[in-house]
Protein backbone atom coordinates (compact mmCIF):
# COMPACT_ATOMS: atom_id res chain seq x y z
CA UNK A 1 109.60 35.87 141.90
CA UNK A 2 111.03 35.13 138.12
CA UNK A 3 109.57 34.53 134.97
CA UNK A 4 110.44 31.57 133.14
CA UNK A 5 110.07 31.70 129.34
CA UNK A 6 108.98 28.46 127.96
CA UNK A 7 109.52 27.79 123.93
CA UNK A 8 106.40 26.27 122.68
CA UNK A 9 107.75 23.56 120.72
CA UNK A 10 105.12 21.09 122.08
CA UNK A 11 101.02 20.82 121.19
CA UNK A 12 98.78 19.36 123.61
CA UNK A 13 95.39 17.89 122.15
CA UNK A 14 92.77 18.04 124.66
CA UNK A 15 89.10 17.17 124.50
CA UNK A 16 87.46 19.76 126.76
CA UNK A 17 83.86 19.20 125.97
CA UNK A 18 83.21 16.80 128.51
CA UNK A 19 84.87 18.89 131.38
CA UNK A 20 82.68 21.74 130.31
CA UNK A 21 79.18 20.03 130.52
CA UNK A 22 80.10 18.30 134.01
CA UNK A 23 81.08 22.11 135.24
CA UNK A 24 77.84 23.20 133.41
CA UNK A 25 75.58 20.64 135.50
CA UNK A 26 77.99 21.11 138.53
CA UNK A 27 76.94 25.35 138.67
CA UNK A 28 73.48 24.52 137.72
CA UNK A 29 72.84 22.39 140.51
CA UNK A 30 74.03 25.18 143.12
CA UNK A 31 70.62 26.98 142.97
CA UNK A 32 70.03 27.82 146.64
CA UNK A 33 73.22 29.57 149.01
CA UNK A 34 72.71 29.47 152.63
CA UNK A 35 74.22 31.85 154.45
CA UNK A 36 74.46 32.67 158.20
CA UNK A 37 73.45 36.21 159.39
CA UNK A 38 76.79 37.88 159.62
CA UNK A 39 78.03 35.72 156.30
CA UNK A 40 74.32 37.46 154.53
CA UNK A 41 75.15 40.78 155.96
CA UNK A 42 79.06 40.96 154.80
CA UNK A 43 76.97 39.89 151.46
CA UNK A 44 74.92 42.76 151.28
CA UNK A 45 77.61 45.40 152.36
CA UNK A 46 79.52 43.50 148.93
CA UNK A 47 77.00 44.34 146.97
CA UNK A 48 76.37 47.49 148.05
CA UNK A 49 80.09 49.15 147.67
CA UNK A 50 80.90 51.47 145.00
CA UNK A 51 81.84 49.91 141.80
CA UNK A 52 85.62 50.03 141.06
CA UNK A 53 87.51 50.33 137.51
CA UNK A 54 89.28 46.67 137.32
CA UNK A 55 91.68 47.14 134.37
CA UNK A 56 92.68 43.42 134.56
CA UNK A 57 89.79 41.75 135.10
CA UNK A 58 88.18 43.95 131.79
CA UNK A 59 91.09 42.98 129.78
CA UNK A 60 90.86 39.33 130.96
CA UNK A 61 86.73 39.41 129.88
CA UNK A 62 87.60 40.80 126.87
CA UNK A 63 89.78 37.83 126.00
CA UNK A 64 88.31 34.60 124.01
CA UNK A 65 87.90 31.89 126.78
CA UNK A 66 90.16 28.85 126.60
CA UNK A 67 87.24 26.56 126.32
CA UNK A 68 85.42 28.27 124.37
């Protein structure tokens, strides 16, 4: 796989505010999961496993979010 290395000669303007309410109400209104036994039980074993470093994912949190 390459890399391609864009110049960034172009802005883009976008109004985000309405995308993040709609994904605001959208996660709200998943209050209740339902989950077969085996699907609860591979759940629980999840949740359960050690915790692992995650280098990546730490830098990524650490990050300012795109929309704020």
């Amino acid at each position: 796989m390459t890399t391609v290395n864009l110049l960034k000669t172009e802005r883009i303007d976008v109004r985000a505010s309405t995308l993040v309410t709609a994904a605001v109400q959208t996660l709200a209104d998943c209050r209740q999961f339902v989950l077969d036994e085996s699907q609860w039980q591979a759940f629980q074993e999840a949740l359960d496993r050690p915790v692992q470093n995650k280098p990546r994912l730490k830098k990524l949190l650490r990050e300012p979010a795109v929309l704020g």
